[in-house]
C-alpha atoms as a PDB file:
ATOM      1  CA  UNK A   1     250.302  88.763 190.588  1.00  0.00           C
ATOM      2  CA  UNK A   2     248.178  88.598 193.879  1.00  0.00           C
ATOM      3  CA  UNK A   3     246.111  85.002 194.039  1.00  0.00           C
ATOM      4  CA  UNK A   4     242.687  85.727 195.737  1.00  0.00           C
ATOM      5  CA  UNK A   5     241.741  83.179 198.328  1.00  0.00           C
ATOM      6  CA  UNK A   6     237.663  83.024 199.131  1.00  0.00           C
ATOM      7  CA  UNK A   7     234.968  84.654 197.804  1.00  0.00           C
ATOM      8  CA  UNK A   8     233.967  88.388 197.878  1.00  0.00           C
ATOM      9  CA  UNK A   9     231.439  89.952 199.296  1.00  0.00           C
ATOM     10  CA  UNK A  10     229.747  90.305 195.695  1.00  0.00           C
ATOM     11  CA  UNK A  11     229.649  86.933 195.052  1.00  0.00           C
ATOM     12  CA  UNK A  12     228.164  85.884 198.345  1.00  0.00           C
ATOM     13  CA  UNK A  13     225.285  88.960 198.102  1.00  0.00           C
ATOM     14  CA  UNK A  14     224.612  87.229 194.760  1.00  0.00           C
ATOM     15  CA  UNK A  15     224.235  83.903 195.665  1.00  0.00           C
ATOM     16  CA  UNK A  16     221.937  84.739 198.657  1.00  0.00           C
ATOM     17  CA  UNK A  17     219.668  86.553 195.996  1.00  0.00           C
ATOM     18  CA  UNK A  18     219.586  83.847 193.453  1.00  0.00           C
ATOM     19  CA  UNK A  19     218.885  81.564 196.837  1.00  0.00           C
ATOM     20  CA  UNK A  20     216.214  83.848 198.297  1.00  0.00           C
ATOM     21  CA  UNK A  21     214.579  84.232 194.788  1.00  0.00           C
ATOM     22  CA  UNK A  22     214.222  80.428 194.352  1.00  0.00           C
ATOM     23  CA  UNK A  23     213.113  80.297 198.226  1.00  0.00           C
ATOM     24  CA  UNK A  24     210.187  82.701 196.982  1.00  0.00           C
ATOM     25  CA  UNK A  25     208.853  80.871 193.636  1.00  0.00           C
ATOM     26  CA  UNK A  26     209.659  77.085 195.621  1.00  0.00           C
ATOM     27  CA  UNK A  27     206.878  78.650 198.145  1.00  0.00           C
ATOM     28  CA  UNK A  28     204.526  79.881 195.954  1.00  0.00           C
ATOM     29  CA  UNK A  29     204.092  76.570 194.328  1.00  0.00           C
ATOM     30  CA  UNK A  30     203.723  74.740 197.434  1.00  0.00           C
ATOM     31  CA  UNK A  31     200.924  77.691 198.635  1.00  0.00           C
ATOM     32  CA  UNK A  32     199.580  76.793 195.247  1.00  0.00           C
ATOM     33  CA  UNK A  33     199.512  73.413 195.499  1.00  0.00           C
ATOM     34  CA  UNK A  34     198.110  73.119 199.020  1.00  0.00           C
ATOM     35  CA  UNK A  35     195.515  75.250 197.075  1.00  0.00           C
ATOM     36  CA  UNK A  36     194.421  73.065 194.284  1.00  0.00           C
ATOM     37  CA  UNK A  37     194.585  69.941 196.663  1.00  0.00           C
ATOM     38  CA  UNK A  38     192.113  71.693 198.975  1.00  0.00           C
ATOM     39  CA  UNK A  39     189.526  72.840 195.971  1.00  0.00           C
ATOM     40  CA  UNK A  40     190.126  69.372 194.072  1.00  0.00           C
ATOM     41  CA  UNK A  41     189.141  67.438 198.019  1.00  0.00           C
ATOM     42  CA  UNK A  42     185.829  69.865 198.246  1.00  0.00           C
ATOM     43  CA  UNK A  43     184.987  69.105 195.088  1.00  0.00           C
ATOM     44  CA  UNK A  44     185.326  65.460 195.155  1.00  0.00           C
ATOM     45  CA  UNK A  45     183.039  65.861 198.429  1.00  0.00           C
ATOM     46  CA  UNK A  46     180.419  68.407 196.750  1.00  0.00           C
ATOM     47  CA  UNK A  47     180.058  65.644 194.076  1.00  0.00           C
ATOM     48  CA  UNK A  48     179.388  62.839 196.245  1.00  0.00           C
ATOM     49  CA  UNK A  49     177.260  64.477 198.418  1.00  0.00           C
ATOM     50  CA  UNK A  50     175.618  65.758 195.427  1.00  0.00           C
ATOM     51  CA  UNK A  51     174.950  61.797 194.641  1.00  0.00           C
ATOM     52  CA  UNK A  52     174.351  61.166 197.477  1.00  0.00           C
ATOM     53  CA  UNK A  53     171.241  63.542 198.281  1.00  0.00           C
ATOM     54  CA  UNK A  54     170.274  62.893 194.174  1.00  0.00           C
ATOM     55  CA  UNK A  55     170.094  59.247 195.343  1.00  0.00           C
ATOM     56  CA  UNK A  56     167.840  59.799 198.327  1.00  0.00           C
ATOM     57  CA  UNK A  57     165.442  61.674 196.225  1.00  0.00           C
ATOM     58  CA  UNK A  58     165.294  59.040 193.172  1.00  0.00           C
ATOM     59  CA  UNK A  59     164.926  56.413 195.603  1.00  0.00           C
ATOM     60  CA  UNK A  60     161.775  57.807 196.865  1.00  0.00           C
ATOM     61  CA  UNK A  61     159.823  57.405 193.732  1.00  0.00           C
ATOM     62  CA  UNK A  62     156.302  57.803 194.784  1.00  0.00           C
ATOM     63  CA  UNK A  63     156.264  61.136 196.068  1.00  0.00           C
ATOM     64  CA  UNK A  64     156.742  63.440 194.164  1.00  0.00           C
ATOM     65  CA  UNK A  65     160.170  65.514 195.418  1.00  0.00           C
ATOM     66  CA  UNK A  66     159.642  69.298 196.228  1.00  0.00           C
ATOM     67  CA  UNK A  67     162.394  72.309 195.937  1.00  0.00           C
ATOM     68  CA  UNK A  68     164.763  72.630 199.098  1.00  0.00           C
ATOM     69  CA  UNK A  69     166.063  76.190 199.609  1.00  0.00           C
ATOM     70  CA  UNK A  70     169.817  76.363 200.794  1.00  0.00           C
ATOM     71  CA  UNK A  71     170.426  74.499 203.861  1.00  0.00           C
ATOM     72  CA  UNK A  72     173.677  72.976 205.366  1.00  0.00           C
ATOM     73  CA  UNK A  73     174.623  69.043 204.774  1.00  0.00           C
ATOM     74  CA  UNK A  74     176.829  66.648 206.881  1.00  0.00           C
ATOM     75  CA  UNK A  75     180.203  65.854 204.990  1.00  0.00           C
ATOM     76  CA  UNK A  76     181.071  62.207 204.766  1.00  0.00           C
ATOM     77  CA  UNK A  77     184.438  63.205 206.562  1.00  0.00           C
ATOM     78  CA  UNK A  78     183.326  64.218 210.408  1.00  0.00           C
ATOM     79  CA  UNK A  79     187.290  66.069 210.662  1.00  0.00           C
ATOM     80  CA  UNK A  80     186.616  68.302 207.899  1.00  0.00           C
ATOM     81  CA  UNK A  81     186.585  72.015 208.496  1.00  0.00           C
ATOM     82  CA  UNK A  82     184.768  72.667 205.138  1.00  0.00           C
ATOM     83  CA  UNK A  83     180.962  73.450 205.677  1.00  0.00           C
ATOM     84  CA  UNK A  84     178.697  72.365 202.728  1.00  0.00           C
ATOM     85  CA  UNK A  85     175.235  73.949 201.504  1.00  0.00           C
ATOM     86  CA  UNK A  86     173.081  72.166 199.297  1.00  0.00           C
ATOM     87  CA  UNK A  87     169.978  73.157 197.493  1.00  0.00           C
ATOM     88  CA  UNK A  88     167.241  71.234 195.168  1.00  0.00           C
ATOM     89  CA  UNK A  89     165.041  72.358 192.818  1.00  0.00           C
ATOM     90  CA  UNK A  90     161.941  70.714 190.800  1.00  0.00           C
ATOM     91  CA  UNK A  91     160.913  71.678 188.009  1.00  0.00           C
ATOM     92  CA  UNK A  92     158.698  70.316 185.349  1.00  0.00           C
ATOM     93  CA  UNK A  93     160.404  68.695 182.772  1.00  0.00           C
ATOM     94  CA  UNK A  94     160.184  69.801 178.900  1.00  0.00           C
ATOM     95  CA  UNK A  95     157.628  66.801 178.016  1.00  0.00           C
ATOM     96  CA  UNK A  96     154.285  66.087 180.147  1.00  0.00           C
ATOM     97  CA  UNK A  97     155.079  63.624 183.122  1.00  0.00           C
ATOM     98  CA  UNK A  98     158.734  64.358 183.294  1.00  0.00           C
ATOM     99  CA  UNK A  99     160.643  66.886 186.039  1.00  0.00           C
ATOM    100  CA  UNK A 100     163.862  67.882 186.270  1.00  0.00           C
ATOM    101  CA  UNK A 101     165.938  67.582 189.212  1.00  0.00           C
ATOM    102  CA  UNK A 102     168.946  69.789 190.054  1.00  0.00           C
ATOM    103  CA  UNK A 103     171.006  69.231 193.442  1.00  0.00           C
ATOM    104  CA  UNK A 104     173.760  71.902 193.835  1.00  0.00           C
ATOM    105  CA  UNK A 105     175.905  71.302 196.678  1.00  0.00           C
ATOM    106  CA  UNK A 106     178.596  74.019 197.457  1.00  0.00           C
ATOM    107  CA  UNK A 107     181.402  73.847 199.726  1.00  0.00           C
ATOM    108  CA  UNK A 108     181.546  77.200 202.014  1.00  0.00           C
ATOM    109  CA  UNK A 109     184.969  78.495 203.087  1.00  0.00           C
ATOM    110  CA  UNK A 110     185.193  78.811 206.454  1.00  0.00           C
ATOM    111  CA  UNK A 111     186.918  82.207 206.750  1.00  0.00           C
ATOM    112  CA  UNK A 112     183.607  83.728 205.095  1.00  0.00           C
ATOM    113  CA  UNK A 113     185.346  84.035 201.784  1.00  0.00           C
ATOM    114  CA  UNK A 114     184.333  82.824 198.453  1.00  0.00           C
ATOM    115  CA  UNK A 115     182.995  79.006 198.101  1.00  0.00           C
ATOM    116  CA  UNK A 116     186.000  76.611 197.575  1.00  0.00           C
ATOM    117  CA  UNK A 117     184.130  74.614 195.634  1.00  0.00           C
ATOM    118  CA  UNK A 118     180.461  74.349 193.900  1.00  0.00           C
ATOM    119  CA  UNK A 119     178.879  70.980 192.149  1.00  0.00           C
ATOM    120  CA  UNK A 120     175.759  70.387 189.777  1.00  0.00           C
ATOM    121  CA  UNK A 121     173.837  67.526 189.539  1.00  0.00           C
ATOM    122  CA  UNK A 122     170.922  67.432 187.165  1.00  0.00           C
ATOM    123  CA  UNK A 123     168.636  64.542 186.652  1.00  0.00           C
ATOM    124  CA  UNK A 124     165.068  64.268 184.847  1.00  0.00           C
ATOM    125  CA  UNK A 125     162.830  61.735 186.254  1.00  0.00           C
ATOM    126  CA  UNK A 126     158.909  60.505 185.353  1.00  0.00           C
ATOM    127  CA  UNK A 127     156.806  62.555 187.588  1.00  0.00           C
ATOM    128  CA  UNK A 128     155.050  60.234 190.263  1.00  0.00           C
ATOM    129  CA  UNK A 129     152.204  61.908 190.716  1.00  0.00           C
ATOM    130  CA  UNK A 130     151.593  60.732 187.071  1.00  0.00           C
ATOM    131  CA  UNK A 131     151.466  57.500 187.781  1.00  0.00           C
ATOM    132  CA  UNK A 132     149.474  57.495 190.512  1.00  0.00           C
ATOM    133  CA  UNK A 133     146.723  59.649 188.770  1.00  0.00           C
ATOM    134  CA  UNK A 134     146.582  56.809 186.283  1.00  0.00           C
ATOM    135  CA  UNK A 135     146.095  53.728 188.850  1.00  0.00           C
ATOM    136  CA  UNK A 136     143.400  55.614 190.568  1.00  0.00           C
ATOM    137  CA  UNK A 137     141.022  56.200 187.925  1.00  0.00           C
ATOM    138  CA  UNK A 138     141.844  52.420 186.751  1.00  0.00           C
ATOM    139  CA  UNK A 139     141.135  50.788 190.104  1.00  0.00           C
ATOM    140  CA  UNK A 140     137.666  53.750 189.758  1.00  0.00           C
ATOM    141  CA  UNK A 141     137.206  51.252 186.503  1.00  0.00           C
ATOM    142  CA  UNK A 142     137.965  48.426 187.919  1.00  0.00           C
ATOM    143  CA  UNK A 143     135.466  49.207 190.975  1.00  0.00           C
ATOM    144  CA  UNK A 144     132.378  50.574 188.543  1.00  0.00           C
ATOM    145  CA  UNK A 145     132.809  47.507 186.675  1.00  0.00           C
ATOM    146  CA  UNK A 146     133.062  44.735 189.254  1.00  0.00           C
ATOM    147  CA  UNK A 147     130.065  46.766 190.851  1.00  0.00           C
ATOM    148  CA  UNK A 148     128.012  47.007 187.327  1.00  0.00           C
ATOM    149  CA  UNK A 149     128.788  43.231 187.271  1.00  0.00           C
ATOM    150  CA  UNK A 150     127.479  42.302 190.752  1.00  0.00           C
ATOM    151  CA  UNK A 151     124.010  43.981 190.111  1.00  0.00           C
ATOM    152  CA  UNK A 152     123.609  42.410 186.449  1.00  0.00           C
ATOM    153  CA  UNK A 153     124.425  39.047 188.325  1.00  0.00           C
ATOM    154  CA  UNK A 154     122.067  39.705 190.753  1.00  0.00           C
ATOM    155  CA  UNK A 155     119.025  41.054 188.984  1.00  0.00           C
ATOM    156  CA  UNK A 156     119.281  38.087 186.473  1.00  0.00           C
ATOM    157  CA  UNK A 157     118.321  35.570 189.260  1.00  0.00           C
END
């Protein structure tokens, strides 16, 4: 009987196959990865961008906010290559004196492709022009009446 020393050339074809097959998936879950952490980073940046420009506009309480079409917003991070669009819109609210706020902020792929990532922030806030409708015709009272008084005050002398 004739011992074999090495390996053949069969066995060496089929371990570079099995090799270059895991090479191939090992890659692909790395490309997807790299993926995922790139959507789940927008995201995290559409959302606080999102609070931050809900923020700016509930901090402002006495005028009342307006609709913003689309228009392009600073990231936080001055080295990212993400741009990032954000929009408002006002609406009035579903009872009297209330409107509801929506910020969308949506991170645009650079390469022109689909956005990478897209956030919705919805809020509902007492309308201030309400409130200010209200203190003017009470300090119209308030004036009618200190006037009323002044003349009663002086006719009586």
């Amino acid at each position: 009987m004739q011992t074999r020393s090495g390996i053949s050339l069969l066995e060496l074809v089929l371990a570079l196959a099995i090799l270059g097959g895991s090479l191939a998936v090992l890659s692909q879950i790395a490309s997807t990865g790299a993926d995922a952490a790139r959507e789940a980073r927008d995201l995290a940046m559409a959302r606080l961008l999102a609070q931050r420009k809900m923020s700016e506009i509930l901090l402002d309480y006495l005028v009342t906010p307006v609709s913003v079409p689309s228009s392009p917003m600073e990231a936080f991070d001055s080295t990212s290559l993400t741009a990032f669009m954000y929009s408002v819109e006002v609406q009035p609210g579903q009872l009297d004196g209330l409107l509801a706020i929506r910020v969308t902020v949506e991170a645009v792929d650079p390469a022109g492709g689909p956005s990478t990532a897209l956030y919705v922030l919805d809020r509902w806030m007492i309308d201030p022009a309400l409130g200010l409708a209200e203190a003017e015709e009470e300090a119209e009272l308030a004036r009618e009446e200190a006037a009323a008084g002044a003349t009663d005050s002086a006719g009586g002398i």
